[in-house]
Protein backbone atom coordinates (compact mmCIF):
# COMPACT_ATOMS: atom_id res chain seq x y z
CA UNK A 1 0.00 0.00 0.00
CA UNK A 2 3.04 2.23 0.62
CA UNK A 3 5.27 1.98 -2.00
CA UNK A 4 7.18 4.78 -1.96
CA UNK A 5 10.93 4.08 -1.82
CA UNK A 6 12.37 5.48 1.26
CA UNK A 7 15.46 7.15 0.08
CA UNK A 8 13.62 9.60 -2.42
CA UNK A 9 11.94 12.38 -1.58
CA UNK A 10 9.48 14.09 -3.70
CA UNK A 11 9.36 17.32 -4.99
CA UNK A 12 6.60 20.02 -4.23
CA UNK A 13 5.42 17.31 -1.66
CA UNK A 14 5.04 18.94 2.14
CA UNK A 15 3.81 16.95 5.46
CA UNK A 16 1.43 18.14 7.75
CA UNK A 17 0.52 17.13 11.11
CA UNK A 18 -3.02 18.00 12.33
CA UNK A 19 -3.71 18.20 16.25
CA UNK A 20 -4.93 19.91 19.51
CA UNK A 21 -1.51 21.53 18.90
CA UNK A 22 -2.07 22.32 15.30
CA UNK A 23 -5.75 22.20 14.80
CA UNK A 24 -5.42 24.15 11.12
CA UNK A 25 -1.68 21.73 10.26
CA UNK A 26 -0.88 24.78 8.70
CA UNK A 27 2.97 25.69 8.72
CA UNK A 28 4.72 26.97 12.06
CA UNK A 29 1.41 26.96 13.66
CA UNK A 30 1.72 24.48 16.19
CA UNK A 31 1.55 25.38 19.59
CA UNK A 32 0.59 29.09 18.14
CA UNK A 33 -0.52 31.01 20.89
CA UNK A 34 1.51 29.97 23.78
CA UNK A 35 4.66 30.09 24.88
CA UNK A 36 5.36 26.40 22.66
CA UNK A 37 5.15 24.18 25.40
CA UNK A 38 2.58 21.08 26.25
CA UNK A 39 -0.63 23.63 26.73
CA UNK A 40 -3.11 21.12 24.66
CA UNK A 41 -2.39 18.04 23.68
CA UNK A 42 -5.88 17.21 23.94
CA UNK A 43 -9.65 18.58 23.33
CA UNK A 44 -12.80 17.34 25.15
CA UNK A 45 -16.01 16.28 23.70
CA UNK A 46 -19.31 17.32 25.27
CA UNK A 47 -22.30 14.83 24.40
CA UNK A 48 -23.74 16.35 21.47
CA UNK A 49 -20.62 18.21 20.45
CA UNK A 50 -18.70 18.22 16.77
CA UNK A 51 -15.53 18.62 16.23
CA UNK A 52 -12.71 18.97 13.28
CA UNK A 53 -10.41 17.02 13.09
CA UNK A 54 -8.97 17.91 9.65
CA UNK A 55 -10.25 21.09 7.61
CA UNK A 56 -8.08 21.13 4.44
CA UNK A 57 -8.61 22.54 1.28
CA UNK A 58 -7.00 23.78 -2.44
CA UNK A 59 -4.02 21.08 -2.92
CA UNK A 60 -4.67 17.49 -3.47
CA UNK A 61 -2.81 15.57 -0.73
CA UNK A 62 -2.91 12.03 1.12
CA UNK A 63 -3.67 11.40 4.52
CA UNK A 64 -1.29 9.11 6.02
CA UNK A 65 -1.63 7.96 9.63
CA UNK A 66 -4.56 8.50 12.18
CA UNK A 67 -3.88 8.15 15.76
CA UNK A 68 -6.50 8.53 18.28
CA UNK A 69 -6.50 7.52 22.02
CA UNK A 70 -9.72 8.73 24.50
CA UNK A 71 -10.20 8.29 28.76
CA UNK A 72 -13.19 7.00 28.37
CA UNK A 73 -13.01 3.45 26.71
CA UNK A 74 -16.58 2.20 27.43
CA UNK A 75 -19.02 0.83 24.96
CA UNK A 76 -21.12 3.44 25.09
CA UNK A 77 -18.50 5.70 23.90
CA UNK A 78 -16.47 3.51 21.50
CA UNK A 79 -19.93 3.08 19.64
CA UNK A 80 -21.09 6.59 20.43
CA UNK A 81 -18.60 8.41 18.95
CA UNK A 82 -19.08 9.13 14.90
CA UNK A 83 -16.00 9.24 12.59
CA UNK A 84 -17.09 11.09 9.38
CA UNK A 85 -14.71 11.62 6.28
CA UNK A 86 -15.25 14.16 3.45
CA UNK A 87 -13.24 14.21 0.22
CA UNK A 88 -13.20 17.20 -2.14
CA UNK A 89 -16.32 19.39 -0.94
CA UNK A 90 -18.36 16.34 -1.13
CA UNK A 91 -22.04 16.99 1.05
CA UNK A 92 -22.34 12.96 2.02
CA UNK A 93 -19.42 11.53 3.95
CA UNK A 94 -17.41 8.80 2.18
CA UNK A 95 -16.89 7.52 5.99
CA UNK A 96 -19.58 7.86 8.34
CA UNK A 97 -18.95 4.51 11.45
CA UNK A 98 -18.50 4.27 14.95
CA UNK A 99 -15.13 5.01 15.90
CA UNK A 100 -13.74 1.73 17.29
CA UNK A 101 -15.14 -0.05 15.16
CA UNK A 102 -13.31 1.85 12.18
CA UNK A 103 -10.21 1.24 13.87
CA UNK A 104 -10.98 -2.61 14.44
CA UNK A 105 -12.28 -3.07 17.35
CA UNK A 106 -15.55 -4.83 17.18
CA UNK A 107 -18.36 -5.12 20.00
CA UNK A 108 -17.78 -2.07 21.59
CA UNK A 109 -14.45 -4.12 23.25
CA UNK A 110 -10.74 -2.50 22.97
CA UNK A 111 -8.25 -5.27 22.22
CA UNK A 112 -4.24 -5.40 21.73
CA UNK A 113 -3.70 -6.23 18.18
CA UNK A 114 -1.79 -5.40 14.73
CA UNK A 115 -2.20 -5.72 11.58
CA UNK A 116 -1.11 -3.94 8.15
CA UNK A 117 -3.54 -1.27 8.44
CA UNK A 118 -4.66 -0.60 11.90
CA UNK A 119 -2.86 -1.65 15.26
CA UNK A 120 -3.77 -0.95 18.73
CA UNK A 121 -0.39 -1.64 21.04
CA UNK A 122 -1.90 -1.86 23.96
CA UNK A 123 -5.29 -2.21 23.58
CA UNK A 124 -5.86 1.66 24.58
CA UNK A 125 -5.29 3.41 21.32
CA UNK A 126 -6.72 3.36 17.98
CA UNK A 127 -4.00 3.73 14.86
CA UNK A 128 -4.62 3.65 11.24
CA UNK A 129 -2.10 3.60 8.26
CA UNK A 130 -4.96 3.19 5.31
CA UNK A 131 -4.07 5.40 2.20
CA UNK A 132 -6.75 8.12 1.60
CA UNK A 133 -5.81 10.64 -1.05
CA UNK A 134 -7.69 13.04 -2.36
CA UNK A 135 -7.58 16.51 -4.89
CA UNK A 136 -8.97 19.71 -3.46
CA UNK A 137 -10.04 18.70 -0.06
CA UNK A 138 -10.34 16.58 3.12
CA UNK A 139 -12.49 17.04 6.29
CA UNK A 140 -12.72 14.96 9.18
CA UNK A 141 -15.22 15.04 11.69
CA UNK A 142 -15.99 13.17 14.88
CA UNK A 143 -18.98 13.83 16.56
CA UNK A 144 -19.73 12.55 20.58
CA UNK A 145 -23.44 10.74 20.03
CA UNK A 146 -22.84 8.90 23.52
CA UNK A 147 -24.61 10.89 25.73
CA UNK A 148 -21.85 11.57 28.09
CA UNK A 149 -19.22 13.95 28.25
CA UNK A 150 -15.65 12.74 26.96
CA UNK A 151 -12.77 14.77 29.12
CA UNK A 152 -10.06 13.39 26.90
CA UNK A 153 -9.61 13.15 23.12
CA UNK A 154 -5.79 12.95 21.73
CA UNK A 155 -5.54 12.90 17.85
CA UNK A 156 -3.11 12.96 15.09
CA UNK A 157 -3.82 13.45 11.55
CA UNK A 158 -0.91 12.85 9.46
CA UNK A 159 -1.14 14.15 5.44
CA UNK A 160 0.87 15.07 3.26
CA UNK A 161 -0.26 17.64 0.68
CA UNK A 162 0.72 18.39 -3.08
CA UNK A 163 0.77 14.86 -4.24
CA UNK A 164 0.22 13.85 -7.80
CA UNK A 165 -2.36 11.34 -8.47
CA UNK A 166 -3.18 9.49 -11.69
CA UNK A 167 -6.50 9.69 -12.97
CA UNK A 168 -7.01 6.17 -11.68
CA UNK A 169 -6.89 7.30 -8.15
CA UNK A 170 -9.85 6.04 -5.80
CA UNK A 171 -11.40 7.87 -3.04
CA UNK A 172 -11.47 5.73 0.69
CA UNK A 173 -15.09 4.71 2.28
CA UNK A 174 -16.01 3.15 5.07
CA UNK A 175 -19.42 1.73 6.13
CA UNK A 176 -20.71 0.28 9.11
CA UNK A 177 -23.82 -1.67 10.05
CA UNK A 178 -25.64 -4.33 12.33
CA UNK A 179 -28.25 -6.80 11.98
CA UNK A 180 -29.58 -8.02 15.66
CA UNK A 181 -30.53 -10.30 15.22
CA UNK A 182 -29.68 -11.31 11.50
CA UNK A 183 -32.53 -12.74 8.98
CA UNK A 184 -32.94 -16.56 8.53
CA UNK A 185 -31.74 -18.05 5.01
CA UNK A 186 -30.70 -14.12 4.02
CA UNK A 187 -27.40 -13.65 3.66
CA UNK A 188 -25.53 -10.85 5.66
CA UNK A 189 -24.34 -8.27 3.92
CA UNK A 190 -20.89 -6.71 5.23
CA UNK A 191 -20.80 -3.92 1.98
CA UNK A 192 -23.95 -3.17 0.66
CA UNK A 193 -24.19 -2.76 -3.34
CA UNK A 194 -22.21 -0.10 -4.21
CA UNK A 195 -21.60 1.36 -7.95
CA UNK A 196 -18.00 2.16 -9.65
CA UNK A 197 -15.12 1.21 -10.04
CA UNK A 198 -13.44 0.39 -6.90
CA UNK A 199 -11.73 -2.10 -4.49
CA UNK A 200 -13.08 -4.10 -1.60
CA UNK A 201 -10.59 -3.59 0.90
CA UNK A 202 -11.70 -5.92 3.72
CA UNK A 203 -13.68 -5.89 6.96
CA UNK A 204 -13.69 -6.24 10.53
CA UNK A 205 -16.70 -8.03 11.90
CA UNK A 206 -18.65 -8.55 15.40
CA UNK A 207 -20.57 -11.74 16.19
CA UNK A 208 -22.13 -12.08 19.48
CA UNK A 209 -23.93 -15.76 19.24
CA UNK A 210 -27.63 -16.39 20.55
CA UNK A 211 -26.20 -18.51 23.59
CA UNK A 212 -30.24 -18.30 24.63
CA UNK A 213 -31.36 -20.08 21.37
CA UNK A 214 -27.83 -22.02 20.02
CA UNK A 215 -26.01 -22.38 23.73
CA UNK A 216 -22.40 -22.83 22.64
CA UNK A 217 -22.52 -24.22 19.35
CA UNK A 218 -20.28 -23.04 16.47
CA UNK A 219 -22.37 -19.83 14.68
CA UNK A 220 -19.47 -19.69 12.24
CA UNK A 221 -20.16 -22.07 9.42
CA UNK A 222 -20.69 -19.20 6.82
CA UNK A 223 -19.56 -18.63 3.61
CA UNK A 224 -18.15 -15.51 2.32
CA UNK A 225 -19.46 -14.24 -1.16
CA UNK A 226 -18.55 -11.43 -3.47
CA UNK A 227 -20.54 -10.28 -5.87
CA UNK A 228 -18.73 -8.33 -8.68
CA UNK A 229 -19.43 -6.53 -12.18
CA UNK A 230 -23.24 -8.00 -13.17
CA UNK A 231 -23.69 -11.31 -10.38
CA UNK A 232 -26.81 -12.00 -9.56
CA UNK A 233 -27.93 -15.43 -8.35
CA UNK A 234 -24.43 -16.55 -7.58
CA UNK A 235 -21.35 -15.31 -7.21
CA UNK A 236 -17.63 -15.05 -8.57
CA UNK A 237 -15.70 -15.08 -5.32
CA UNK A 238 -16.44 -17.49 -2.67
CA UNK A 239 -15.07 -18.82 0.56
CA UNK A 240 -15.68 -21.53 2.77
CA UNK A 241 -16.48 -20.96 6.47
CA UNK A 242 -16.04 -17.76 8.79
CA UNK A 243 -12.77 -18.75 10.19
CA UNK A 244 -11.12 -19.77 6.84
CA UNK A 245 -12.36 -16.73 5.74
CA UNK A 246 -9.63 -15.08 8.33
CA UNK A 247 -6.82 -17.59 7.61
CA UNK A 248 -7.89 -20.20 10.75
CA UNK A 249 -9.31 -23.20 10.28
CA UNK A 250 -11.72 -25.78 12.60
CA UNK A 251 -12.75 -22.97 15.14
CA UNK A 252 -11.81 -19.44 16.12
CA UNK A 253 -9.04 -18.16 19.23
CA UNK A 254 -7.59 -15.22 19.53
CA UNK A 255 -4.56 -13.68 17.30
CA UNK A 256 -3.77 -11.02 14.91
CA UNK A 257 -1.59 -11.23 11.64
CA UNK A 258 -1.00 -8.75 8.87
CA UNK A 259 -4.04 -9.42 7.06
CA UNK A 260 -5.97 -11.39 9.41
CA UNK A 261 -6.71 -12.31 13.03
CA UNK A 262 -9.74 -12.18 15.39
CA UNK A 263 -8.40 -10.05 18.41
CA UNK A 264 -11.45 -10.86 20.44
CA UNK A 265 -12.46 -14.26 20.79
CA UNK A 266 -14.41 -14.54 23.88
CA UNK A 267 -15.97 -18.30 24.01
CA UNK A 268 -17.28 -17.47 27.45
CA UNK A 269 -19.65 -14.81 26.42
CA UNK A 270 -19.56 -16.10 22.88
CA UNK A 271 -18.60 -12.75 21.43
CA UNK A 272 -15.98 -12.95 18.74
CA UNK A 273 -14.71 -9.42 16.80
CA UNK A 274 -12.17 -10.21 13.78
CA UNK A 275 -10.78 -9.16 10.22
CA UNK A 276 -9.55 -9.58 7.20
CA UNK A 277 -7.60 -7.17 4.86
CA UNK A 278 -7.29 -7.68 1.00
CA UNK A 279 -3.89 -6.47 0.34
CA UNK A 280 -1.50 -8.95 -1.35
CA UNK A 281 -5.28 -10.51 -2.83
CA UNK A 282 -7.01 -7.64 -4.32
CA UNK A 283 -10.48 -8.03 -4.63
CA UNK A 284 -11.27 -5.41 -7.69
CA UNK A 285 -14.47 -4.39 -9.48
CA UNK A 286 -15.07 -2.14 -12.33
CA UNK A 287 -18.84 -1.50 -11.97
CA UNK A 288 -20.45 -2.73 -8.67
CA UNK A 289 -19.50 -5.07 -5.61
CA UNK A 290 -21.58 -6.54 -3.02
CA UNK A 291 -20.02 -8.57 -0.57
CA UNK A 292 -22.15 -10.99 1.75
CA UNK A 293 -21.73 -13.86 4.58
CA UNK A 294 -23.72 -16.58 5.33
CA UNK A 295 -25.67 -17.15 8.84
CA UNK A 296 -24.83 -20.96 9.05
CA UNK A 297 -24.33 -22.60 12.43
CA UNK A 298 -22.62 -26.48 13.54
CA UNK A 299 -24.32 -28.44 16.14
CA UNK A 300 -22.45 -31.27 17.60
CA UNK A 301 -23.59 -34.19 19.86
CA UNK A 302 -22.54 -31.84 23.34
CA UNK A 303 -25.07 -29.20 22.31
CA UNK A 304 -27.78 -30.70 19.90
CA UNK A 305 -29.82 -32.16 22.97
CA UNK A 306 -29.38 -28.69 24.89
CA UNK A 307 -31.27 -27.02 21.67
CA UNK A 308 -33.91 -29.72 21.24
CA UNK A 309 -34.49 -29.50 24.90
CA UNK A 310 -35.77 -25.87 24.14
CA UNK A 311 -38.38 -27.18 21.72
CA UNK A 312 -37.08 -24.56 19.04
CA UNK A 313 -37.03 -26.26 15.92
CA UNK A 314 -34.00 -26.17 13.12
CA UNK A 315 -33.51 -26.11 9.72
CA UNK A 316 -30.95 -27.01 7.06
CA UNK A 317 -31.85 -24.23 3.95
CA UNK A 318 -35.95 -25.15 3.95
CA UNK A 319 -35.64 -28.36 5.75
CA UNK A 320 -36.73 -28.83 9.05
CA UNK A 321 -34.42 -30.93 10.73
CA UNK A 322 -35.20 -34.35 12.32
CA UNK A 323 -33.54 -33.43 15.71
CA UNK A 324 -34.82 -37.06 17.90
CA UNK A 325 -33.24 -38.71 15.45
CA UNK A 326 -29.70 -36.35 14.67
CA UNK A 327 -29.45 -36.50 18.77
CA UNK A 328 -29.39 -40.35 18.60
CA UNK A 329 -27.13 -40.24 15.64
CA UNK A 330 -24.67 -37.88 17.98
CA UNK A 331 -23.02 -36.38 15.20
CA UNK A 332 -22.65 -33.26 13.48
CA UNK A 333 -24.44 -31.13 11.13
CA UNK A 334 -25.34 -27.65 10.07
CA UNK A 335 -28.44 -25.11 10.45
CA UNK A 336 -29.62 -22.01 9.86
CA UNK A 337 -29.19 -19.37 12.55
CA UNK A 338 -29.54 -15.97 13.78
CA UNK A 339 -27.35 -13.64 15.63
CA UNK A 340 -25.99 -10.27 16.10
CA UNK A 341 -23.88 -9.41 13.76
CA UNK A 342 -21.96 -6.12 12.73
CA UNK A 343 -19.13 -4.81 10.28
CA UNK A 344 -17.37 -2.29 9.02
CA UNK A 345 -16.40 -2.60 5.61
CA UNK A 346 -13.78 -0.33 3.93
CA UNK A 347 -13.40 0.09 0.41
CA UNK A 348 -12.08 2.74 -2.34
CA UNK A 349 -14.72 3.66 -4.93
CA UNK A 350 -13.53 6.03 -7.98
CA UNK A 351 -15.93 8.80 -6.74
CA UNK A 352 -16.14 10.95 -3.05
CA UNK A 353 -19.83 9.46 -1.95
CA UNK A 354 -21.08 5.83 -1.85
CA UNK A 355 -24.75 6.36 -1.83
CA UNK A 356 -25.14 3.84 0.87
CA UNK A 357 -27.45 4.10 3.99
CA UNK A 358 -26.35 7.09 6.99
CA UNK A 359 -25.41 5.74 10.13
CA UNK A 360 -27.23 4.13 12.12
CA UNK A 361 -28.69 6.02 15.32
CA UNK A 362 -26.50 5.37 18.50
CA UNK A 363 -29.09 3.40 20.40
CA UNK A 364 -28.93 0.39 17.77
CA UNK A 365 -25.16 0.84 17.45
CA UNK A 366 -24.76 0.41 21.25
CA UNK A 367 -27.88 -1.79 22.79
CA UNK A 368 -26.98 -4.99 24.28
CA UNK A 369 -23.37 -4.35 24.71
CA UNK A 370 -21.60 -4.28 28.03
């Protein structure tokens, strides 16, 4: 993703650093105003309140790194909190998601991870190194939805501005969304249908299981589909299950790899939040892409009497399933289920607005969590 060599450096190119410090990253303006010492490395975020990140206009330019840490780490704020992006005077955000989850962490739960694009060193930070260039302008917003007060937000936008892009050149999105619980025999979708030319970057994903309905049982039989360039019925891209999908196989722990890992994997609670990122295996589309995941679960002969005991019946597609006598077989087998799922997809789409759905409201991005 960053391929410039390290040794050159470009003319007519200039780095900026946006901050408490340097809200405007304009040159020798940091710490403007004081005497130049540590006087605000931070702002604070009253519920309700909006605030710039990143106001920058008339050069083209690429923003670099995003660094982010807040005092209040709940999951009321990590969902409450809206990250919007805005390229080149645009009116609809190309990014408009809950801030942790942007950042990778799913479920409203911080987690120590890192990966190509996004790391979090100690679990208290959020850090992103995604390219996002644009021509005439960037804006970034983050706006508290919580309903609290925030005391503490550190930031660091990173740009550089007066880069030459090719006409190629492809805008970054984000979108997030949850389905609790999901739809029987209706395949999630993690990005919506979206029109262009673009790239399906990857996704991180949030899974809290129906332990009421499915007790332990494995949720994550699903298969990952992409639907590219005219698809309709089926497919060109397909995977296998959820945690082949992420580079695992036979069940899902916790770990984190360039392009892959599940950071939380809590089989206690059965809440699981984990990605993928399409970097050395571009997924490309020239006119559309929709990208969907199964809701498939695995019963095996510990938990198949626990779910007939509930008298709540299964299915495998549109057939019931003959639970007295799967329970005698004490085997394995699959069914349809539902759960709560999320995601936040990023992509690059050859235009500044996506047309998808706006956020949704804060009280389905954050009910049920702890």
């Amino acid at each position: 993703m960053h391929d410039e060599p390290l040794h050159l450096v470009p003319a007519n190119v200039e780095t900026r650093w946006a901050s408490a410090e340097n809200p405007t990253a304009a040159k020798g303006s940091a710490c403007a105003g004081d005497d130049g010492r540590k006087r605000h490395a931070c702002v604070s975020l009253a519920a309700g309140e909006v605030k710039v990140l990143l106001d920058w206009k008339g050069t083209p330019g690429m923003i670099r790194r995003i660094w982010i840490t807040i005092n209040d780490r709940s999951a009321k704020m990590l969902r409450g909190l809206k990250l919007e992006m805005f390229w080149d005077g645009a009116a609809a955000p190309a990014v408009s998601v809950p801030l942790a989850d942007f950042f990778s962490h799913g479920l409203g739960r911080m987690a120590t991870f890192q990966s190509a694009l996004f790391s979090s060193p100690e679990g208290r930070s959020f850090n992103c190194c995604v390219p996002m260039p644009f021509r005439t302008a960037a804006k970034i917003v983050v706006t508290n939805e919580s309903g609290a007060d925030l005391r503490m937000f550190f930031y660091d936008v990173d740009l550089t501005v007066g880069d030459a892009h090719p006409e190629t050149m492809a805008y970054f999105h984000a979108h997030w969304r949850r389905e609790n619980p999901t739809v029987f025999l209706k395949d999630y979708e993690i990005l919506p249908h979206v029109t262009g030319r673009g790239r399906f970057l990857g996704a991180c994903i949030g899974v809290i299981a129906d332990t009421g309905t499915y007790f332990k049982s494995w949720w994550g039989e699903g298969e990952v589909k992409a639907y590219l360039d005219g698809d309709t019925t089926h497919a060109t891209l397909c995977g296998t299950g959820t945690e082949d999908y992420i580079g695992t196989g036979w069940g899902q722990g916790q770990y984190a790899h360039q392009y892959q890992g599940c950071p939380l994997a809590d089989h206690e609670k059965m809440q699981f939040a984990f990605y993928r990122l399409h970097v050395p295996d571009p997924v490309w589309f020239q006119k559309e892409a929709r990208v969907t995941i199964h809701q498939i679960g695995c019963w095996g002969p510990e938990n198949l009497p626990q779910m007939a005991g509930t008298g709540v019946p299964l299915t495998w597609g549109d057939t019931p399933v003959d639970m007295a006598a799967r329970v005698k077989e004490k085997g394995y087998g699959m069914f349809e289920r539902r759960d709560d799922w999320s995601s936040c997809a990023w992509f690059y789409l050859d235009r500044p607005e996506n047309g998808l759905p706006v956020l949704a409201p804060v009280a389905e991005r954050t009910a049920g969590l702890a």
